[in-house]
PDB file of N, CA and C in Angstrom:
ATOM      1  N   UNK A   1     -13.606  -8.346 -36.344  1.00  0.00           N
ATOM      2  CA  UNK A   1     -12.942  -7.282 -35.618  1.00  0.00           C
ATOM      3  C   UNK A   1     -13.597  -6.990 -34.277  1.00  0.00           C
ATOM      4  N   UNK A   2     -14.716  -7.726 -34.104  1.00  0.00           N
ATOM      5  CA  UNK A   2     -15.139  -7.558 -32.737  1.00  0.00           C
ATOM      6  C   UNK A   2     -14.704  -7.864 -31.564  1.00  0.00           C
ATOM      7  N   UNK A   3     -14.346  -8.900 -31.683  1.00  0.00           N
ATOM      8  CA  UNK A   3     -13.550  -9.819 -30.907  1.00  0.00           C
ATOM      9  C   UNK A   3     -12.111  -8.806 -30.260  1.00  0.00           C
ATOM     10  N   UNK A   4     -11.677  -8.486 -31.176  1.00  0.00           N
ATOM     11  CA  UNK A   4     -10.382  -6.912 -31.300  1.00  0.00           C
ATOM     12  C   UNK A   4     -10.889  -6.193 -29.954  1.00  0.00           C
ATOM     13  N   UNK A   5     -11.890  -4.903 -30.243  1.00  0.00           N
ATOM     14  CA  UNK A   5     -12.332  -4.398 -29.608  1.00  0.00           C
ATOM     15  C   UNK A   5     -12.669  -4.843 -28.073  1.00  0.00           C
ATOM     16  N   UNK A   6     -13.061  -6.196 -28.310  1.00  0.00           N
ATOM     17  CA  UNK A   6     -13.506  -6.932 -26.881  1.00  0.00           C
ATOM     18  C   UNK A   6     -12.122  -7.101 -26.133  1.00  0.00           C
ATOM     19  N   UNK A   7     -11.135  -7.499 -26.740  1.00  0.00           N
ATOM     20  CA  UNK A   7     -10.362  -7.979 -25.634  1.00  0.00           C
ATOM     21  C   UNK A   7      -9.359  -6.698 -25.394  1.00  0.00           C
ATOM     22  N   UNK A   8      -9.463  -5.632 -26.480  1.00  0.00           N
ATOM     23  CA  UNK A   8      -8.090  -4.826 -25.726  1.00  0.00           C
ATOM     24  C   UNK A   8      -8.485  -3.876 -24.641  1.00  0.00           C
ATOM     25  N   UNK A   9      -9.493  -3.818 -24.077  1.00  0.00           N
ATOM     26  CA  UNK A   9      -9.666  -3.115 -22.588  1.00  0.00           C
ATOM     27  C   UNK A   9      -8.930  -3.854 -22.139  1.00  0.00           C
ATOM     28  N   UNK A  10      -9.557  -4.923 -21.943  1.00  0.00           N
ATOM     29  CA  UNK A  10      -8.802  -6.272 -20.803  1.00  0.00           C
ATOM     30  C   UNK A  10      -7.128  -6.265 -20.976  1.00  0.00           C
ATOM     31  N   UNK A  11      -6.625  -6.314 -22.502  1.00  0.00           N
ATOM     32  CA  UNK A  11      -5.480  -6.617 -22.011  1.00  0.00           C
ATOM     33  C   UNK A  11      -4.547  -5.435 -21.605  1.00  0.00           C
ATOM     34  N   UNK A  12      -4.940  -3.878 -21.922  1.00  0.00           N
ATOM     35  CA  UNK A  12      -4.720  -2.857 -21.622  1.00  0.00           C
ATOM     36  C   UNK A  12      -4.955  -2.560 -19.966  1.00  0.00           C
ATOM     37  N   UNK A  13      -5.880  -3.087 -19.389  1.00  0.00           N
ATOM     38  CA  UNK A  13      -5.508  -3.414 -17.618  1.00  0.00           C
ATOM     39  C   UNK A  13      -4.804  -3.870 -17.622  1.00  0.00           C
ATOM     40  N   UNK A  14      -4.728  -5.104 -18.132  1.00  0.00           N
ATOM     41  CA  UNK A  14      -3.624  -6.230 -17.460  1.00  0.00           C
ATOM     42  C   UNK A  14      -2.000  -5.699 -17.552  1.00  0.00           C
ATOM     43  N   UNK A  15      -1.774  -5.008 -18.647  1.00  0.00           N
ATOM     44  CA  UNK A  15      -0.801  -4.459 -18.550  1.00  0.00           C
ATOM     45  C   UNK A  15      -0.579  -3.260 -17.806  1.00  0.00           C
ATOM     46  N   UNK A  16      -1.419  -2.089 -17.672  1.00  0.00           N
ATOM     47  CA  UNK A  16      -1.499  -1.138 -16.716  1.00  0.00           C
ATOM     48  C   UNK A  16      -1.252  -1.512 -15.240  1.00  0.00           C
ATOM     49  N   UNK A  17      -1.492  -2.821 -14.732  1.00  0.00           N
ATOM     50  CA  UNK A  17      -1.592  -3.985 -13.646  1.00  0.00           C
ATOM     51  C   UNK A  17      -0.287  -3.888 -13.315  1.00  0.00           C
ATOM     52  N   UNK A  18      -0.087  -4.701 -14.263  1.00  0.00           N
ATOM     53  CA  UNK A  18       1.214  -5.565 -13.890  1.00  0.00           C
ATOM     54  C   UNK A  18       2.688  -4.298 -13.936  1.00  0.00           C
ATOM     55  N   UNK A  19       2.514  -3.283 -14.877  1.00  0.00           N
ATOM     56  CA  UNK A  19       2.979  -2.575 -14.584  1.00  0.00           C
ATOM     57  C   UNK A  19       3.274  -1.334 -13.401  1.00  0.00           C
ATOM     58  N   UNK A  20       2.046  -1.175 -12.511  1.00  0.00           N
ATOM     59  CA  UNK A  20       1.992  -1.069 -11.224  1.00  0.00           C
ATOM     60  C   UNK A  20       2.739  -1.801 -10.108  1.00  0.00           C
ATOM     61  N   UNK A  21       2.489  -3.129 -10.359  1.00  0.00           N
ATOM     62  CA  UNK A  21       2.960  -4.081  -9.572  1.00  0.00           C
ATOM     63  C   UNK A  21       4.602  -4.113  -9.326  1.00  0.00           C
ATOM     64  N   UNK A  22       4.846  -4.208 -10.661  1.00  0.00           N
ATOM     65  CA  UNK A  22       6.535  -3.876 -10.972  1.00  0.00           C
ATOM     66  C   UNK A  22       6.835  -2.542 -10.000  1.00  0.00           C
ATOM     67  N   UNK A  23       6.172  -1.559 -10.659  1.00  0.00           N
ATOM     68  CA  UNK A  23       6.608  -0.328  -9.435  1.00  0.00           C
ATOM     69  C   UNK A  23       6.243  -0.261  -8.011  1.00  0.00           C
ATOM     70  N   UNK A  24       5.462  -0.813  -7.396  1.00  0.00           N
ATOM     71  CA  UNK A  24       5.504  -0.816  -6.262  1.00  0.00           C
ATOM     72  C   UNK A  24       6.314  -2.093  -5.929  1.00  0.00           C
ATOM     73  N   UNK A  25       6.960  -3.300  -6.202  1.00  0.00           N
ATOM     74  CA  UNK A  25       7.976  -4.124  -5.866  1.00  0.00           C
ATOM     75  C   UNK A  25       9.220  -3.358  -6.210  1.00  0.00           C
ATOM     76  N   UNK A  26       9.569  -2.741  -7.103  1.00  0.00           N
ATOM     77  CA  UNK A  26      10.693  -1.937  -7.336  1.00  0.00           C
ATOM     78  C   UNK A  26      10.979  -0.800  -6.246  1.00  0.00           C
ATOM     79  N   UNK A  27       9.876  -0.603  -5.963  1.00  0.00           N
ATOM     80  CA  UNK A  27      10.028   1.152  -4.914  1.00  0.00           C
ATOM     81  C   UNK A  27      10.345   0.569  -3.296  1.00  0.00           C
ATOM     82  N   UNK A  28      10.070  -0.896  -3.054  1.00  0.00           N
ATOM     83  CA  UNK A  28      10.042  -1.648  -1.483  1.00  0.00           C
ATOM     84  C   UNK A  28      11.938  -1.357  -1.498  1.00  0.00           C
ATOM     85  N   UNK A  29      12.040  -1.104  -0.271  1.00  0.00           N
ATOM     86  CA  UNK A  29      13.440  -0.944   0.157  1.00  0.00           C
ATOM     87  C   UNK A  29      14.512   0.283  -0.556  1.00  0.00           C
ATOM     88  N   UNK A  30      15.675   0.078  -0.553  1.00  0.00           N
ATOM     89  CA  UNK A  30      16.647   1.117  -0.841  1.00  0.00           C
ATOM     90  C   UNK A  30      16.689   2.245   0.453  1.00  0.00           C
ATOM     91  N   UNK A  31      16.512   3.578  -0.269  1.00  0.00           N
ATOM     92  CA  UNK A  31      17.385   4.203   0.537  1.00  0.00           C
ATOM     93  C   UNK A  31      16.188   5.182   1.402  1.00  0.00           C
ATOM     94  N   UNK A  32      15.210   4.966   1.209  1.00  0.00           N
ATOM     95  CA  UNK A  32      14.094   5.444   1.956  1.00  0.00           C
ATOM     96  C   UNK A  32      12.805   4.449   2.631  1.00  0.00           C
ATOM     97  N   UNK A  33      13.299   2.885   2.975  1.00  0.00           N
ATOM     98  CA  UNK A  33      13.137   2.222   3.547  1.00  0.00           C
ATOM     99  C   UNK A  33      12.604   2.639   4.820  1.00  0.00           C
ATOM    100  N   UNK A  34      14.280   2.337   5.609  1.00  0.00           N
ATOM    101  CA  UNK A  34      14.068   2.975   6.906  1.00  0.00           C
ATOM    102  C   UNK A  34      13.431   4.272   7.411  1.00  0.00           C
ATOM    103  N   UNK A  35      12.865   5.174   6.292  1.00  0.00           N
ATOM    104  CA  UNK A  35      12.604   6.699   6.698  1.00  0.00           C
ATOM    105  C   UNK A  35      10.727   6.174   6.933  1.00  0.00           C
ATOM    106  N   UNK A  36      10.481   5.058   5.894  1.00  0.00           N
ATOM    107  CA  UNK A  36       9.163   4.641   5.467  1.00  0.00           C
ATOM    108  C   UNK A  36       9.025   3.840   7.129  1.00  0.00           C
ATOM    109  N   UNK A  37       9.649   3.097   7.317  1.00  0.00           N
ATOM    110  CA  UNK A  37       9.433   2.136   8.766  1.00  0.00           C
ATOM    111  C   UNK A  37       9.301   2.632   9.719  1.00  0.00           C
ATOM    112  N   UNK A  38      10.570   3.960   9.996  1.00  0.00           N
ATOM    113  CA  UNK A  38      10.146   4.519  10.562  1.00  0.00           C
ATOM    114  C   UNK A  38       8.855   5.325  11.221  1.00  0.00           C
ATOM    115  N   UNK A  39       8.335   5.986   9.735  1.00  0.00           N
ATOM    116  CA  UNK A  39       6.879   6.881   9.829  1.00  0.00           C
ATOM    117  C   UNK A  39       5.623   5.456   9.957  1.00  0.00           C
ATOM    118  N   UNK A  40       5.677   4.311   9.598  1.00  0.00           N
ATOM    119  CA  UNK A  40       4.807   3.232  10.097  1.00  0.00           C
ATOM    120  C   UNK A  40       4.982   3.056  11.695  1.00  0.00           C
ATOM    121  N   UNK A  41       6.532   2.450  12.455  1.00  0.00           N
ATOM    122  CA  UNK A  41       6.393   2.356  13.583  1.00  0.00           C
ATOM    123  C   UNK A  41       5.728   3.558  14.591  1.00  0.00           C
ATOM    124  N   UNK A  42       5.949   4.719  13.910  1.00  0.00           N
ATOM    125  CA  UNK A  42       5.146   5.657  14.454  1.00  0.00           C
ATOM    126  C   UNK A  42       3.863   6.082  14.717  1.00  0.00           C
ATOM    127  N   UNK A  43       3.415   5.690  13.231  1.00  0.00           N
ATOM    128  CA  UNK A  43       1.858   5.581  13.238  1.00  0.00           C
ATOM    129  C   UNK A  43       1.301   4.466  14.590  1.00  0.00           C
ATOM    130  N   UNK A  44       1.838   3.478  14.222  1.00  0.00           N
ATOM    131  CA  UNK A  44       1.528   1.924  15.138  1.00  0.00           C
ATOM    132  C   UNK A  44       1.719   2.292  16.722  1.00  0.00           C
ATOM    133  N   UNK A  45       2.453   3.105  16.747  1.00  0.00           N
ATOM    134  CA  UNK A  45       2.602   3.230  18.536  1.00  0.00           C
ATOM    135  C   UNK A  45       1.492   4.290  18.595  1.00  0.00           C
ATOM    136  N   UNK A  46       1.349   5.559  17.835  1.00  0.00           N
ATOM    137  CA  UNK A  46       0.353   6.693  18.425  1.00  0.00           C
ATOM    138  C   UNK A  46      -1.271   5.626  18.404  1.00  0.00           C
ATOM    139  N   UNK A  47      -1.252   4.679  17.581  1.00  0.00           N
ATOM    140  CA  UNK A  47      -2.421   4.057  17.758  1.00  0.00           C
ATOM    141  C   UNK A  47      -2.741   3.214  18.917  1.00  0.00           C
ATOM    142  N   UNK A  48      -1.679   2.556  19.015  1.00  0.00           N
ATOM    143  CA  UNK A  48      -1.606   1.462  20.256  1.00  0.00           C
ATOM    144  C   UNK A  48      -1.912   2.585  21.427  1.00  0.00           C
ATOM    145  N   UNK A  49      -1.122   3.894  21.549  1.00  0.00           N
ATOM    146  CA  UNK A  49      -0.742   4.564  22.379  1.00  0.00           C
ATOM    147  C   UNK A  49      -2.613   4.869  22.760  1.00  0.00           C
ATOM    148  N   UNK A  50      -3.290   5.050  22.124  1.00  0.00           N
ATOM    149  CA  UNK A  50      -5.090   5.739  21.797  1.00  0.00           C
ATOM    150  C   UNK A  50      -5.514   4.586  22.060  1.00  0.00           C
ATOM    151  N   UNK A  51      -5.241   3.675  21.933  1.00  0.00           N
ATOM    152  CA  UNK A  51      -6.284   2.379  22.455  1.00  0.00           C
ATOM    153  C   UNK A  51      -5.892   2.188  23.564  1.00  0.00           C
ATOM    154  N   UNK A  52      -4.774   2.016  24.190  1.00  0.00           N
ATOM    155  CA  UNK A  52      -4.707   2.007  25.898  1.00  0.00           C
ATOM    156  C   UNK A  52      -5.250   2.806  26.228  1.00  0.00           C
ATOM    157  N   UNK A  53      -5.515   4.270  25.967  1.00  0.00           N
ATOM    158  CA  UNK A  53      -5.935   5.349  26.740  1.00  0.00           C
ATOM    159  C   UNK A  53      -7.227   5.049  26.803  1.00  0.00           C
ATOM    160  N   UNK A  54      -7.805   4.646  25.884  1.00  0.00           N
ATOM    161  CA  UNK A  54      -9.258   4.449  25.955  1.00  0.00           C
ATOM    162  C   UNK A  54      -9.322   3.550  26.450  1.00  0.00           C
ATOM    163  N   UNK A  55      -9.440   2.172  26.999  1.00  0.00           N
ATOM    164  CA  UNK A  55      -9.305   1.247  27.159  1.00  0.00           C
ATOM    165  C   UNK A  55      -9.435   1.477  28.940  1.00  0.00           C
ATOM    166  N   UNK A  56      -8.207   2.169  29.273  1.00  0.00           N
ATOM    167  CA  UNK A  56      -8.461   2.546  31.024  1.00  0.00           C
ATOM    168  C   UNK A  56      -9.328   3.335  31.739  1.00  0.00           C
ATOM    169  N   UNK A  57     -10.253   2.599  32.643  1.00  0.00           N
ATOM    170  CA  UNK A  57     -11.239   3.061  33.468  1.00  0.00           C
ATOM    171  C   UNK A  57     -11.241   4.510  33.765  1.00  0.00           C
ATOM    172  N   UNK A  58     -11.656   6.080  33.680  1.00  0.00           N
ATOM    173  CA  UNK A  58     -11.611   6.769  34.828  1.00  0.00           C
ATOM    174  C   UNK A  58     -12.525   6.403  35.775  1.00  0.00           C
ATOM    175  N   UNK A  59     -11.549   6.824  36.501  1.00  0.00           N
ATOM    176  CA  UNK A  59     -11.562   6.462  38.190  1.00  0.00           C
ATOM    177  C   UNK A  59     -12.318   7.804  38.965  1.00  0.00           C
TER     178      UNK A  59
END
């Protein structure tokens, strides 16, 4: 029965895992997609937007 004990952590991740996995491939797209891309392209420009600023000399 040791052997028992030994492996059901492991396979109790693996399923906790893979069941994650499923939900975050299930949750990609539909109807809050575009609301999600949106709030990324946003992030991505205020950053870009902070690295040019820093980036230029004052004069």
């Amino acid at each position: 029965m040791d052997y028992v004990s030994a492996l059901l952590p492991p396979v109790v991740m693996a399923a906790f895992f893979i069941g994650v996995v499923r939900v975050i491939v299930k949750s990609q797209g539909g109807a809050s997609k575009t609301k999600e891309d949106a709030a990324v392209d946003a992030a991505l420009a205020r950053a870009e937007g902070t690295r040019q600023a820093s980036a230029q000399p004052d004069a």
